[in-house]
PDB file of N, CA and C in Angstrom:
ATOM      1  N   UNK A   1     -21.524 234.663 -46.968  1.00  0.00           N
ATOM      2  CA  UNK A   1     -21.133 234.383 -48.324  1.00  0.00           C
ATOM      3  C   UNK A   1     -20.839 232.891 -48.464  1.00  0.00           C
ATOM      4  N   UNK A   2     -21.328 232.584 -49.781  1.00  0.00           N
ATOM      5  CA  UNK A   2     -21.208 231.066 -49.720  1.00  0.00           C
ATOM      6  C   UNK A   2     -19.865 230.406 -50.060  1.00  0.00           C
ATOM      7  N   UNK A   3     -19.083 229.353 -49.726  1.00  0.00           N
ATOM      8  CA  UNK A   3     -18.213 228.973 -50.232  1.00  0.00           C
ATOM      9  C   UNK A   3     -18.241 227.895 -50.903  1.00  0.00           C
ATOM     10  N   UNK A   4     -17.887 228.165 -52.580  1.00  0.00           N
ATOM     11  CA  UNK A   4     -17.959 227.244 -53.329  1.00  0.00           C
ATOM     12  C   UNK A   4     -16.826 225.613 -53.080  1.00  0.00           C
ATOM     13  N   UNK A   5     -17.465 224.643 -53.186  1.00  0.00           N
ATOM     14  CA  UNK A   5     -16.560 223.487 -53.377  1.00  0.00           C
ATOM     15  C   UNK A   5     -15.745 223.609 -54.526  1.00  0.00           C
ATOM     16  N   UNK A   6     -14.841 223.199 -54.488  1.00  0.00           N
ATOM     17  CA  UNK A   6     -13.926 223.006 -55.451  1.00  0.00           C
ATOM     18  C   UNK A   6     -13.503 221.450 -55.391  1.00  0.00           C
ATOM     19  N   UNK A   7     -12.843 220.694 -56.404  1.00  0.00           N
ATOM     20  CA  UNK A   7     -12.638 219.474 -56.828  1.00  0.00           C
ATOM     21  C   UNK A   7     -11.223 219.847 -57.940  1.00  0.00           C
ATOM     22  N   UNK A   8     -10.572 218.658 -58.023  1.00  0.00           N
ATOM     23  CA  UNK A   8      -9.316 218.317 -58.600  1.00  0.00           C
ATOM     24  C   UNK A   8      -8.919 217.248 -59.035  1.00  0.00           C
ATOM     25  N   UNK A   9      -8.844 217.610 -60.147  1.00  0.00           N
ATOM     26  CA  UNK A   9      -8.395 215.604 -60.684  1.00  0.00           C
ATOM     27  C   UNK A   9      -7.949 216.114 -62.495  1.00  0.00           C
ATOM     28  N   UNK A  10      -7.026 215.097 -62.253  1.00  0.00           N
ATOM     29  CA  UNK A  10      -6.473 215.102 -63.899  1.00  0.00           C
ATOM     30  C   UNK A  10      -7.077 214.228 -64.948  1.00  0.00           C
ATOM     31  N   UNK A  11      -6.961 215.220 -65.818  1.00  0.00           N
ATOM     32  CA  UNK A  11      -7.757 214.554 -67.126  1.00  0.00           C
ATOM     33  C   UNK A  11      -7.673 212.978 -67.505  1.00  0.00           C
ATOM     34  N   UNK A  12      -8.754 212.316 -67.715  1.00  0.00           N
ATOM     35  CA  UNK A  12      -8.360 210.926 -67.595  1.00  0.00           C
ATOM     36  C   UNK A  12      -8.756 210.042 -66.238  1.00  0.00           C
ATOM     37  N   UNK A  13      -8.373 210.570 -64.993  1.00  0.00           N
ATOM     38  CA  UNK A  13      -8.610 210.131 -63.826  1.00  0.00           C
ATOM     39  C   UNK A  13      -9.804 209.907 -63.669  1.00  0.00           C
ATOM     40  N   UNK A  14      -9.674 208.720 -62.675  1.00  0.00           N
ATOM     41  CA  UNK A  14     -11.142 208.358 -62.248  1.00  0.00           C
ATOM     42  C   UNK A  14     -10.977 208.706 -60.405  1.00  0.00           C
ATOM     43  N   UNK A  15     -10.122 209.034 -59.726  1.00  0.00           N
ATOM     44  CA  UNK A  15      -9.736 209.567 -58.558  1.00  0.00           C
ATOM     45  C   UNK A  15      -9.623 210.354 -58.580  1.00  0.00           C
ATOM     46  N   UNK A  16      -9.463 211.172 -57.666  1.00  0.00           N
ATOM     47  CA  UNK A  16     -10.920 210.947 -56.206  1.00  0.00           C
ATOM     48  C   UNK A  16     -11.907 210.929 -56.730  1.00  0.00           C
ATOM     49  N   UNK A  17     -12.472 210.466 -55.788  1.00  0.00           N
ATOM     50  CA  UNK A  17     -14.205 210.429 -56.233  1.00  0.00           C
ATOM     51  C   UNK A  17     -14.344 212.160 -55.837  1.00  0.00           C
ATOM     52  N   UNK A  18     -15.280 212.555 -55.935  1.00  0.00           N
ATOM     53  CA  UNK A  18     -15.964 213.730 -56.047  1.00  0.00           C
ATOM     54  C   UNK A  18     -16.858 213.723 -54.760  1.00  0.00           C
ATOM     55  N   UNK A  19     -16.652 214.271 -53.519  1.00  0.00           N
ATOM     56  CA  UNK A  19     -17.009 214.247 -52.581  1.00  0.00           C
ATOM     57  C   UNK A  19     -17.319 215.839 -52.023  1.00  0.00           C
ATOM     58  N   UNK A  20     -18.678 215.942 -51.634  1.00  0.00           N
ATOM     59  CA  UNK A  20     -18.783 217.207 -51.475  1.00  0.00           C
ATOM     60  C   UNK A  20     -19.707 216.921 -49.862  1.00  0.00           C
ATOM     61  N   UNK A  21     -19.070 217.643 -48.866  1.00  0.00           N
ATOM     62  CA  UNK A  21     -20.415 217.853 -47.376  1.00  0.00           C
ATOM     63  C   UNK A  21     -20.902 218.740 -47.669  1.00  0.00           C
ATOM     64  N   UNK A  22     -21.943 218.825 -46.815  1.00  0.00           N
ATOM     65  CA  UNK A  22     -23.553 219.555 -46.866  1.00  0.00           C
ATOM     66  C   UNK A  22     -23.661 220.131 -45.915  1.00  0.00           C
ATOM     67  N   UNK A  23     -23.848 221.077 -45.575  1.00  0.00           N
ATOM     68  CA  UNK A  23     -24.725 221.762 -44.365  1.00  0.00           C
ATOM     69  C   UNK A  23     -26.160 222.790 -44.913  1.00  0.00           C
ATOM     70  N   UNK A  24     -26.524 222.900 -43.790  1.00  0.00           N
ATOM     71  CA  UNK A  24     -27.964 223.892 -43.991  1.00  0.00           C
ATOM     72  C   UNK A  24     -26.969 225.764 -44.333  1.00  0.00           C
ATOM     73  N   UNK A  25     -27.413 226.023 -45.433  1.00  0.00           N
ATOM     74  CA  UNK A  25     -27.306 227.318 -45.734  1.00  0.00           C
ATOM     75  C   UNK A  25     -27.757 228.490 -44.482  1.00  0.00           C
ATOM     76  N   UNK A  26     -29.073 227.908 -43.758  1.00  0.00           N
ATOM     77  CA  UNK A  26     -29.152 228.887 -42.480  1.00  0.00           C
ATOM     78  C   UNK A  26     -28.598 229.008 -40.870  1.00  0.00           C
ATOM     79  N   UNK A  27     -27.601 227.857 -41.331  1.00  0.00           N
ATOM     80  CA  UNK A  27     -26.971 227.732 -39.630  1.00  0.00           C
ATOM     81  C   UNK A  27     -25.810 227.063 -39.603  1.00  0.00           C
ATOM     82  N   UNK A  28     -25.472 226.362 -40.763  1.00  0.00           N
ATOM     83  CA  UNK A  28     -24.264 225.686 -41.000  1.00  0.00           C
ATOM     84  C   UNK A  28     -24.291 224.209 -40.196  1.00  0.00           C
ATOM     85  N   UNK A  29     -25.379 223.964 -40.037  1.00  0.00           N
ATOM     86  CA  UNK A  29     -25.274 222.555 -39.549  1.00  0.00           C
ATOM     87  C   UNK A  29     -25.622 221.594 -40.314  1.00  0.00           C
ATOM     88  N   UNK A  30     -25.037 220.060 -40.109  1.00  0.00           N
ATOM     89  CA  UNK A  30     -25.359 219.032 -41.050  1.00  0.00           C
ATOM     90  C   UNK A  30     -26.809 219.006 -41.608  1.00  0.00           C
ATOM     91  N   UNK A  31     -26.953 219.000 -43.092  1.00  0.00           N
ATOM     92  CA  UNK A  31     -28.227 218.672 -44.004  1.00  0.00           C
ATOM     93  C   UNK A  31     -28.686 217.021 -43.202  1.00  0.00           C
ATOM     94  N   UNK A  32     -29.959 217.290 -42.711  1.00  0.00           N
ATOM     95  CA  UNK A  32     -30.462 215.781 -42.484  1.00  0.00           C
ATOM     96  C   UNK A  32     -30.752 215.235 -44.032  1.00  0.00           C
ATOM     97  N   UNK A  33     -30.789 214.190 -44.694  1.00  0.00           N
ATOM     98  CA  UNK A  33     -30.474 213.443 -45.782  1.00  0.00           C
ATOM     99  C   UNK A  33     -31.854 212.053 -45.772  1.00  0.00           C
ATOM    100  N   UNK A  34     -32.347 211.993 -44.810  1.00  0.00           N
ATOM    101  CA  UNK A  34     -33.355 210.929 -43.943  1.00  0.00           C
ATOM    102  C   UNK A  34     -34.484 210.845 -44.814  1.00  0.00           C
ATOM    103  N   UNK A  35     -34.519 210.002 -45.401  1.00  0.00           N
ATOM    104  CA  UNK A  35     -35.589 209.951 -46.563  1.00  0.00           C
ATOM    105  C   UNK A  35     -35.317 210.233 -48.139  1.00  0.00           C
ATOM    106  N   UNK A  36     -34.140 210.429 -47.952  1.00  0.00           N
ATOM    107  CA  UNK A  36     -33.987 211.407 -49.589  1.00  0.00           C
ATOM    108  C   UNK A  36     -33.488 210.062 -51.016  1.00  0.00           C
ATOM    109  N   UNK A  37     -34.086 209.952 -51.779  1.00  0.00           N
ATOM    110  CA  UNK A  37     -33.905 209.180 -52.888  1.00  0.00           C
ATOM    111  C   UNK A  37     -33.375 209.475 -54.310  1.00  0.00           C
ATOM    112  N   UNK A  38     -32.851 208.963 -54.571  1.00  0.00           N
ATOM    113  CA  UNK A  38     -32.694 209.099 -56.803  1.00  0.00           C
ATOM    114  C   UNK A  38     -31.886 210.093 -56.911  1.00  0.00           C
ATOM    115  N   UNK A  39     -30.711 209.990 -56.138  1.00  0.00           N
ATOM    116  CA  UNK A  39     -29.156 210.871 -55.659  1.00  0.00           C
ATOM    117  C   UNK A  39     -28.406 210.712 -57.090  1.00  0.00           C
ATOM    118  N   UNK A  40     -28.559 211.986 -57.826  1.00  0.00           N
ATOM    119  CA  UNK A  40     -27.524 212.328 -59.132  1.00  0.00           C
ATOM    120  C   UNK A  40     -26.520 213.461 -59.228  1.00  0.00           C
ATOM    121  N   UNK A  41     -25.886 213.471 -59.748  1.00  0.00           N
ATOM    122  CA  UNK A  41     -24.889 214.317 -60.353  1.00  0.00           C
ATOM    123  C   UNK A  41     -24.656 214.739 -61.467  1.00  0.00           C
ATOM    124  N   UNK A  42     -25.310 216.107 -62.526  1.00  0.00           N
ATOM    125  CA  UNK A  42     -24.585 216.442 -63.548  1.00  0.00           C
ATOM    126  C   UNK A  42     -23.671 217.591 -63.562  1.00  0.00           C
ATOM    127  N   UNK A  43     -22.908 217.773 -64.867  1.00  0.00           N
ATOM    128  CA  UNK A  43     -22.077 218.767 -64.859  1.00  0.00           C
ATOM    129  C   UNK A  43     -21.874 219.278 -66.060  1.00  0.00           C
ATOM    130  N   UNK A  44     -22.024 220.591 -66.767  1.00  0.00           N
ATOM    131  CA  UNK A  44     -21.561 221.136 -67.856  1.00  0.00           C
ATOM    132  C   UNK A  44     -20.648 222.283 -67.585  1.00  0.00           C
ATOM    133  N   UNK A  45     -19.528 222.012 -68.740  1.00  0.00           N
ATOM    134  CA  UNK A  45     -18.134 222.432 -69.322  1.00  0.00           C
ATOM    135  C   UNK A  45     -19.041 224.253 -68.980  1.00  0.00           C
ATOM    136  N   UNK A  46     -17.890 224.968 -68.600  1.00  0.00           N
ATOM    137  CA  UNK A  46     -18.194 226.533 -68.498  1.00  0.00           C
ATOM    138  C   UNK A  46     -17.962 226.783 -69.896  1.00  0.00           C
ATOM    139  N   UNK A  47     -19.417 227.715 -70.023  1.00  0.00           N
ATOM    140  CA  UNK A  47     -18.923 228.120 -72.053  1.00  0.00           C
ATOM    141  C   UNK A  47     -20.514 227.082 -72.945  1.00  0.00           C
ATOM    142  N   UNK A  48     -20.360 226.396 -72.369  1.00  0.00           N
ATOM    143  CA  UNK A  48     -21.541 225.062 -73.024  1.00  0.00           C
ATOM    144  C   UNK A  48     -22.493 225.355 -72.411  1.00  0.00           C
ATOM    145  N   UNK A  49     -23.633 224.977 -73.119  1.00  0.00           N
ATOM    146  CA  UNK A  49     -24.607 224.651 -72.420  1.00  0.00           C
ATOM    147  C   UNK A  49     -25.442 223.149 -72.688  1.00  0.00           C
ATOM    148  N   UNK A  50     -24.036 222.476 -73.231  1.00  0.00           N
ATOM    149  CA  UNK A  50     -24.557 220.941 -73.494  1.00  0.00           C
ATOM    150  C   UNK A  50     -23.894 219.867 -72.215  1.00  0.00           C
ATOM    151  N   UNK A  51     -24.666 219.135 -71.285  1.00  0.00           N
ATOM    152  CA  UNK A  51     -23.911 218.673 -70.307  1.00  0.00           C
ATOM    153  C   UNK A  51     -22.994 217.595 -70.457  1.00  0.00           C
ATOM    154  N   UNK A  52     -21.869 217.172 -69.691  1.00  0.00           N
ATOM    155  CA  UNK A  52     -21.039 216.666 -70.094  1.00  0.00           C
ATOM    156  C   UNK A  52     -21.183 215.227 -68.843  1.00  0.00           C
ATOM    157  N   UNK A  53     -21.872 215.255 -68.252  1.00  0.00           N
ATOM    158  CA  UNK A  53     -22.718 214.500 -67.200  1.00  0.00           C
ATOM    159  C   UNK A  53     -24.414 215.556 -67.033  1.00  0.00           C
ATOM    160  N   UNK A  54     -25.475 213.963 -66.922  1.00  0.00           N
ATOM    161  CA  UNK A  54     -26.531 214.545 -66.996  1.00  0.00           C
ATOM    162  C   UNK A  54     -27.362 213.447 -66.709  1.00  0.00           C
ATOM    163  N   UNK A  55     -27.612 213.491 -64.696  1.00  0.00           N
ATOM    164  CA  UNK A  55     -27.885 212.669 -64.239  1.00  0.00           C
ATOM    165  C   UNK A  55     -27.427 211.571 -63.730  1.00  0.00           C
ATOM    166  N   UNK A  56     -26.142 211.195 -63.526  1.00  0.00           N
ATOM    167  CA  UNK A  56     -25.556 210.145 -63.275  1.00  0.00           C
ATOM    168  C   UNK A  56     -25.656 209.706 -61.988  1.00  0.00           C
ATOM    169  N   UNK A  57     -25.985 208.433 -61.493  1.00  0.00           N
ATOM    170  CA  UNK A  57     -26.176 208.202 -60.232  1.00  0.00           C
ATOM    171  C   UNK A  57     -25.033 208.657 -59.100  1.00  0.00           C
ATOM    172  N   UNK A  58     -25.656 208.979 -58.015  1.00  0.00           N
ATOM    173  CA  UNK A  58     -24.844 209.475 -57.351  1.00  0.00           C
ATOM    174  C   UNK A  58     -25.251 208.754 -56.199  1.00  0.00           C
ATOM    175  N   UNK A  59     -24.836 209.250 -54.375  1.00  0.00           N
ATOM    176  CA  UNK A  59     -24.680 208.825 -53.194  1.00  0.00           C
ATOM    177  C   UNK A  59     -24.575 209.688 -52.107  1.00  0.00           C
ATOM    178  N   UNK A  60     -25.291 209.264 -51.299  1.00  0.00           N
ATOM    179  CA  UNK A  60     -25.414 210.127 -49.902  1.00  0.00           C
ATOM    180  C   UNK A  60     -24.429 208.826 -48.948  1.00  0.00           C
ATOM    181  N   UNK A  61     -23.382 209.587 -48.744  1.00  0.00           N
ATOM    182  CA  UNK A  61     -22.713 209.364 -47.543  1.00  0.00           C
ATOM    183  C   UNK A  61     -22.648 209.765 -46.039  1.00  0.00           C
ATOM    184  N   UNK A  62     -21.859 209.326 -44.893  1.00  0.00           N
ATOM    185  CA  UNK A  62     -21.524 209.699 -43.669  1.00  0.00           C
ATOM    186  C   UNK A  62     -23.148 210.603 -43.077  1.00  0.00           C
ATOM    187  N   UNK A  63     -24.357 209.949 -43.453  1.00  0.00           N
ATOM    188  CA  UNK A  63     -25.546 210.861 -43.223  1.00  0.00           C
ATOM    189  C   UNK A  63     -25.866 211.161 -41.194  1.00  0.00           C
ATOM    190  N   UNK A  64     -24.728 210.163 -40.826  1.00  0.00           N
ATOM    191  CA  UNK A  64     -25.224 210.206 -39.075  1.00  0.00           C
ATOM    192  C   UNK A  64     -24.391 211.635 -38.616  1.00  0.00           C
ATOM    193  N   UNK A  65     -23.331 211.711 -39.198  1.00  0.00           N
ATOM    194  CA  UNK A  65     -22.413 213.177 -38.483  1.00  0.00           C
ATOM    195  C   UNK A  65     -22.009 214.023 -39.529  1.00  0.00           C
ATOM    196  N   UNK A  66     -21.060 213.780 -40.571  1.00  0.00           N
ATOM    197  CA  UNK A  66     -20.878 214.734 -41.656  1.00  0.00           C
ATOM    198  C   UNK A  66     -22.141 214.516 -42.788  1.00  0.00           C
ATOM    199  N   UNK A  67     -23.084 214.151 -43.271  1.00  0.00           N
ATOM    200  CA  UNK A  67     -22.968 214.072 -44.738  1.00  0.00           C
ATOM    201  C   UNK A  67     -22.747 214.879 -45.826  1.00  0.00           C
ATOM    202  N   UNK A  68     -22.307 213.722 -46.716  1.00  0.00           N
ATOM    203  CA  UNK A  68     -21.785 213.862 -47.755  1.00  0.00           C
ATOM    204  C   UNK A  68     -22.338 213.467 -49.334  1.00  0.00           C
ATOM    205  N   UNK A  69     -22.554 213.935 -50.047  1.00  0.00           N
ATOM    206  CA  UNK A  69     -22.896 213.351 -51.769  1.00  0.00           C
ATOM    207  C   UNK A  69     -21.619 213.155 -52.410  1.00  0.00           C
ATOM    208  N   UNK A  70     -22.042 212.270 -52.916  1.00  0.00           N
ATOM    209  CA  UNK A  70     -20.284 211.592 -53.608  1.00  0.00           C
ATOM    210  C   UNK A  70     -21.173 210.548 -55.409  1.00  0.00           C
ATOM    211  N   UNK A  71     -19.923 211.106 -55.861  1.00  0.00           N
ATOM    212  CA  UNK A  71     -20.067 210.827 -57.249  1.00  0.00           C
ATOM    213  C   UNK A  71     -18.560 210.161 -57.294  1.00  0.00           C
ATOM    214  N   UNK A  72     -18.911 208.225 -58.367  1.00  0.00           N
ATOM    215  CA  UNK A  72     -17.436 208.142 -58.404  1.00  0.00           C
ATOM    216  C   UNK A  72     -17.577 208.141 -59.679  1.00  0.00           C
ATOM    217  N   UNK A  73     -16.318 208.875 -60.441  1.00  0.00           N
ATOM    218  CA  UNK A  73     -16.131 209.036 -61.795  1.00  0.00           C
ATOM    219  C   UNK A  73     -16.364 207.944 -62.735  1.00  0.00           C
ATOM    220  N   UNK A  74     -16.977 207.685 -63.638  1.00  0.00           N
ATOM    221  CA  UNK A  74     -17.340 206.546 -64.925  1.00  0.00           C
ATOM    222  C   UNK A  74     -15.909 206.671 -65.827  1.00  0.00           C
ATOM    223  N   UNK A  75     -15.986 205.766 -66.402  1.00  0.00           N
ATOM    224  CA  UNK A  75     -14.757 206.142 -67.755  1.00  0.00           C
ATOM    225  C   UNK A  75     -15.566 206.704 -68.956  1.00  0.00           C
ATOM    226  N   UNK A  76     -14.725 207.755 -69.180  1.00  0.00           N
ATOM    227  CA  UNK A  76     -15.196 208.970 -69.845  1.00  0.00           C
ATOM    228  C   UNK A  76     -14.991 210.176 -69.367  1.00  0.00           C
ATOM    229  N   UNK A  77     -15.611 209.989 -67.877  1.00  0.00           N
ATOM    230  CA  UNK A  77     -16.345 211.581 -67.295  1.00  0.00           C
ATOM    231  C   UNK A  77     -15.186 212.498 -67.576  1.00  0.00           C
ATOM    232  N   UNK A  78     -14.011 212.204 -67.450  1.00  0.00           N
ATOM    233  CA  UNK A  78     -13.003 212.635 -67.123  1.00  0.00           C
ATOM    234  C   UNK A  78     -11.684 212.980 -68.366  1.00  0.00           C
ATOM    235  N   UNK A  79     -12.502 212.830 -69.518  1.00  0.00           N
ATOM    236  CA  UNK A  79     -11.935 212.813 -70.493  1.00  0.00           C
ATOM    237  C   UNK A  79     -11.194 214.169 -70.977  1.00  0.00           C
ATOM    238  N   UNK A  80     -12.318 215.065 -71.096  1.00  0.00           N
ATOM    239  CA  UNK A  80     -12.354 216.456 -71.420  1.00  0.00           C
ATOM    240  C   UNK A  80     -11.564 217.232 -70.362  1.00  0.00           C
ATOM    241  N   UNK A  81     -11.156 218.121 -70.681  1.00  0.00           N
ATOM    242  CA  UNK A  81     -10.530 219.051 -69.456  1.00  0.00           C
ATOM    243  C   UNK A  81     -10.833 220.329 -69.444  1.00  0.00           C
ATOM    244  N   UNK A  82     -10.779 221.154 -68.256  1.00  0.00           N
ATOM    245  CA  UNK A  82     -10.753 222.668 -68.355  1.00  0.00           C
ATOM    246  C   UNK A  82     -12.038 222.703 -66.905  1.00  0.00           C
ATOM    247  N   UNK A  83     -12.506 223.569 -66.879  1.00  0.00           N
ATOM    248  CA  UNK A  83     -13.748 223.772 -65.927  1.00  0.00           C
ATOM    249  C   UNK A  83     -15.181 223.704 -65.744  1.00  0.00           C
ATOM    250  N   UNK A  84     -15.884 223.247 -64.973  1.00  0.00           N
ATOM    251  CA  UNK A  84     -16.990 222.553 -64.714  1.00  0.00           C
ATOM    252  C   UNK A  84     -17.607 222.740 -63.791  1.00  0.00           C
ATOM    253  N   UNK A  85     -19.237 223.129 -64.104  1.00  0.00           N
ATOM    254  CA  UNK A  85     -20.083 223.361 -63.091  1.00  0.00           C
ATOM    255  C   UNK A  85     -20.735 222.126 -62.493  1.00  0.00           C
ATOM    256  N   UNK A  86     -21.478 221.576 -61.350  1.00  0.00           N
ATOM    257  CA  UNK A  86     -21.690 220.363 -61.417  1.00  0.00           C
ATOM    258  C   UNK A  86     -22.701 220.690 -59.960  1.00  0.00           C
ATOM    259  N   UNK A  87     -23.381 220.052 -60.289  1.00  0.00           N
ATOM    260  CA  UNK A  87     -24.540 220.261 -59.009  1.00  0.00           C
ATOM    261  C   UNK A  87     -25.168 218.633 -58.880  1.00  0.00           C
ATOM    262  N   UNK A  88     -25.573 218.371 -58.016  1.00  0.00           N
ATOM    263  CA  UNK A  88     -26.209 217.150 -57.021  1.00  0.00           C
ATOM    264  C   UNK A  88     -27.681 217.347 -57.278  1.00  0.00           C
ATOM    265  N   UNK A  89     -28.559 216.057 -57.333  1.00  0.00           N
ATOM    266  CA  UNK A  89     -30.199 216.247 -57.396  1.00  0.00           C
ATOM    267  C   UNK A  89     -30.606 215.194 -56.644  1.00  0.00           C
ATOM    268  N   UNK A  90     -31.481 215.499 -55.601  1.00  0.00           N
ATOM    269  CA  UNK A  90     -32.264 213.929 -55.117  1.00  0.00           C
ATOM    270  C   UNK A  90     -33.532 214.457 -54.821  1.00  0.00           C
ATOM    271  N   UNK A  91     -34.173 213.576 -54.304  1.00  0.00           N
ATOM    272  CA  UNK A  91     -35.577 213.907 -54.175  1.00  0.00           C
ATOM    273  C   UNK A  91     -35.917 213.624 -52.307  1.00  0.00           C
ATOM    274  N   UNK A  92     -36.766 214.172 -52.364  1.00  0.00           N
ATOM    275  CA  UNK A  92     -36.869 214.016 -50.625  1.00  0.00           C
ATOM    276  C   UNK A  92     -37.946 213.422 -50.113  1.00  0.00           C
ATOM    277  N   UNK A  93     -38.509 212.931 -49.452  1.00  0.00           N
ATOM    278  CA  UNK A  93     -39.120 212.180 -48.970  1.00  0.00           C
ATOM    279  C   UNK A  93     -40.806 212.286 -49.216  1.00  0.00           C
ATOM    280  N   UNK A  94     -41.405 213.484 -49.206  1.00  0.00           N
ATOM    281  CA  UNK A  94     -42.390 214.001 -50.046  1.00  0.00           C
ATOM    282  C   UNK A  94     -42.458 213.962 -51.425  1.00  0.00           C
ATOM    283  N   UNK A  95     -41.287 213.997 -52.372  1.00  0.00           N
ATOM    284  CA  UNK A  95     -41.406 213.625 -54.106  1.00  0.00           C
ATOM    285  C   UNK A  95     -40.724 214.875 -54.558  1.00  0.00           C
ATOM    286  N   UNK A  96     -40.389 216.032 -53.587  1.00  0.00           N
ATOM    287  CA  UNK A  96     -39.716 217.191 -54.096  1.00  0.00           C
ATOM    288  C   UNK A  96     -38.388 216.800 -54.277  1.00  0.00           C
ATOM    289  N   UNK A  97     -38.121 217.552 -55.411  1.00  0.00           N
ATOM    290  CA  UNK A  97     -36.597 217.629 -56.174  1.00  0.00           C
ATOM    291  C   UNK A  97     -35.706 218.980 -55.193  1.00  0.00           C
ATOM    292  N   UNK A  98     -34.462 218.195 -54.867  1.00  0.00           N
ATOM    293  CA  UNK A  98     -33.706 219.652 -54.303  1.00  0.00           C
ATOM    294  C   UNK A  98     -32.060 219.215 -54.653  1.00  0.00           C
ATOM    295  N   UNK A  99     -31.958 220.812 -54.926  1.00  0.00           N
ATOM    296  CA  UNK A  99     -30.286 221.001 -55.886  1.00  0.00           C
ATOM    297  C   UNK A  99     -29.364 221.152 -54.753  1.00  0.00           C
ATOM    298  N   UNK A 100     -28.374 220.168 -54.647  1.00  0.00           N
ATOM    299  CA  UNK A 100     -27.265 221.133 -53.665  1.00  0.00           C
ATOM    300  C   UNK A 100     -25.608 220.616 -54.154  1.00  0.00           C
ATOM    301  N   UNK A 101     -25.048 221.655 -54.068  1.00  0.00           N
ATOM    302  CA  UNK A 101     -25.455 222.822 -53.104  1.00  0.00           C
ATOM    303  C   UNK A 101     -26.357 224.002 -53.765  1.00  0.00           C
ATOM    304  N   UNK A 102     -27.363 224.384 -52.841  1.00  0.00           N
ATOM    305  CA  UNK A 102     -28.642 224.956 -53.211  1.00  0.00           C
ATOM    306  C   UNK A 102     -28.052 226.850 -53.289  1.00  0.00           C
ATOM    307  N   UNK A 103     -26.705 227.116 -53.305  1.00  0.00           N
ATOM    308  CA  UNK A 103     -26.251 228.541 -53.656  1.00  0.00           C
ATOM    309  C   UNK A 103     -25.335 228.708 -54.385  1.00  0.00           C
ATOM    310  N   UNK A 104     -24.961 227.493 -54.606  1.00  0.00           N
ATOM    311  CA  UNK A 104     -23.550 227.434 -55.984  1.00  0.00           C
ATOM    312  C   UNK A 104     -23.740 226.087 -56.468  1.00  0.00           C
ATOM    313  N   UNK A 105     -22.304 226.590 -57.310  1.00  0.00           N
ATOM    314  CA  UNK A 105     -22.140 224.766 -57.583  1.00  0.00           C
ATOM    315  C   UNK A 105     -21.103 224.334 -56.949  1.00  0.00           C
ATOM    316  N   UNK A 106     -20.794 223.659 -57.640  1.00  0.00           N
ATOM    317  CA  UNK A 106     -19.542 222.530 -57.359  1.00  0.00           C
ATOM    318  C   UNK A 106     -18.527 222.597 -58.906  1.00  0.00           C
ATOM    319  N   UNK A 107     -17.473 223.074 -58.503  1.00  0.00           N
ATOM    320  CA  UNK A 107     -16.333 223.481 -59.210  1.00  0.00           C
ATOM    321  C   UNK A 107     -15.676 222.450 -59.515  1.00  0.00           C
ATOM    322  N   UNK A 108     -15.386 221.969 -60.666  1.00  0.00           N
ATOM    323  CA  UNK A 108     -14.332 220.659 -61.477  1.00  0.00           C
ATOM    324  C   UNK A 108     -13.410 221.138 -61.648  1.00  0.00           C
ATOM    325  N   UNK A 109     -12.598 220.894 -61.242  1.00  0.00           N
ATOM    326  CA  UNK A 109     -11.158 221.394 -62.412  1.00  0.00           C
ATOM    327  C   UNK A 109     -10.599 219.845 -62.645  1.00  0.00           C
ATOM    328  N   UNK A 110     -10.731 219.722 -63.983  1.00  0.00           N
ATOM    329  CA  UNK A 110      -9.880 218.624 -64.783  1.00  0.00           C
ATOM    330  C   UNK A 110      -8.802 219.388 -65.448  1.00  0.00           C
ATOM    331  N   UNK A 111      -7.111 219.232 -64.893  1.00  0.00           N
ATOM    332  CA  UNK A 111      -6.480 219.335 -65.390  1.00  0.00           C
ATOM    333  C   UNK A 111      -6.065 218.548 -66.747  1.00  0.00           C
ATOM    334  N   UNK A 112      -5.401 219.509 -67.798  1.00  0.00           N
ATOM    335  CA  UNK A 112      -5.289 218.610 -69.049  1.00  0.00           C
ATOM    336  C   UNK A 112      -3.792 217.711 -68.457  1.00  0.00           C
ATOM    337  N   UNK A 113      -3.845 216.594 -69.383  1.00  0.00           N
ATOM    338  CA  UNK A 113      -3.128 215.836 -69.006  1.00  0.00           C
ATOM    339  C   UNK A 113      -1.397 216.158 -69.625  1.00  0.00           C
ATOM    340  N   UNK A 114      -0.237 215.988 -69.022  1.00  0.00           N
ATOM    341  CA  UNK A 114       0.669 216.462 -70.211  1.00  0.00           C
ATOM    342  C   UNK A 114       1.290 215.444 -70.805  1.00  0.00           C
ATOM    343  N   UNK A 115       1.176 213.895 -70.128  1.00  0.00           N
ATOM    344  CA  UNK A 115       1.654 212.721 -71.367  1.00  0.00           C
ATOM    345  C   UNK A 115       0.336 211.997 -71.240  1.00  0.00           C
ATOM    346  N   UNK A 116       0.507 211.182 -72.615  1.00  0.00           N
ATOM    347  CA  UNK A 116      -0.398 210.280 -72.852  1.00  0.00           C
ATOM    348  C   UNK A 116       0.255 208.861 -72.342  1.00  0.00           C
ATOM    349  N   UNK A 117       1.831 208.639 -72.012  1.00  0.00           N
ATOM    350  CA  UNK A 117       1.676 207.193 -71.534  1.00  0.00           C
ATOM    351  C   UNK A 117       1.899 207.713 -69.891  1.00  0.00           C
TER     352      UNK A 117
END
């Protein structure tokens, strides 16, 4: 069974970045990343089907032992609050497009904020 990532950050925040590791779905070992290009991140609000990120550049990290895709928040992203689906896109070394994580998503929770100063 797969285990979804989850993420945390308050409404407004641009911290943490959004950091998710990778492994292969058939063995649990590190995703090789070696070749892979045009690393994005979108995400739409649960309930919508209008995205609230759509495409935003993203990043392959730590690719020699853990890797990792990491998105750092824009001003804005973080505006809205409540829950969020959010999936990763790059392309691989042949020109194919691949989603990961390739069995879920990636869970937002933007807490609402409770002061404004």
């Amino acid at each position: 069974m797969a285990t979804t990532p989850r993420h945390y950050l308050h409404q407004g925040d641009r911290k943490p970045v959004l950091r998710v590791s990778i492994t292969k779905e058939s063995d649990s070992l590190p995703y090789d990343f070696t070749g892979y290009t045009g690393v994005t991140f979108s995400m739409t609000k649960r309930g919508s089907s209008t995205p609230t990120l759509d495409g935003a550049t993203a990043s392959i990290i730590n690719t020699a032992s853990v890797p990792q895709l990491e998105y750092a928040w824009g001003s804005g992203d973080t505006d809205d609050f409540g829950i969020f689906d959010g999936l990763f896109n790059a392309t691989d070394s042949t020109g194919k497009k691949v989603s990961f994580p390739n069995n879920t998503f990636v869970e937002v929770h933007i807490l609402k904020k409770l002061r404004t100063t």
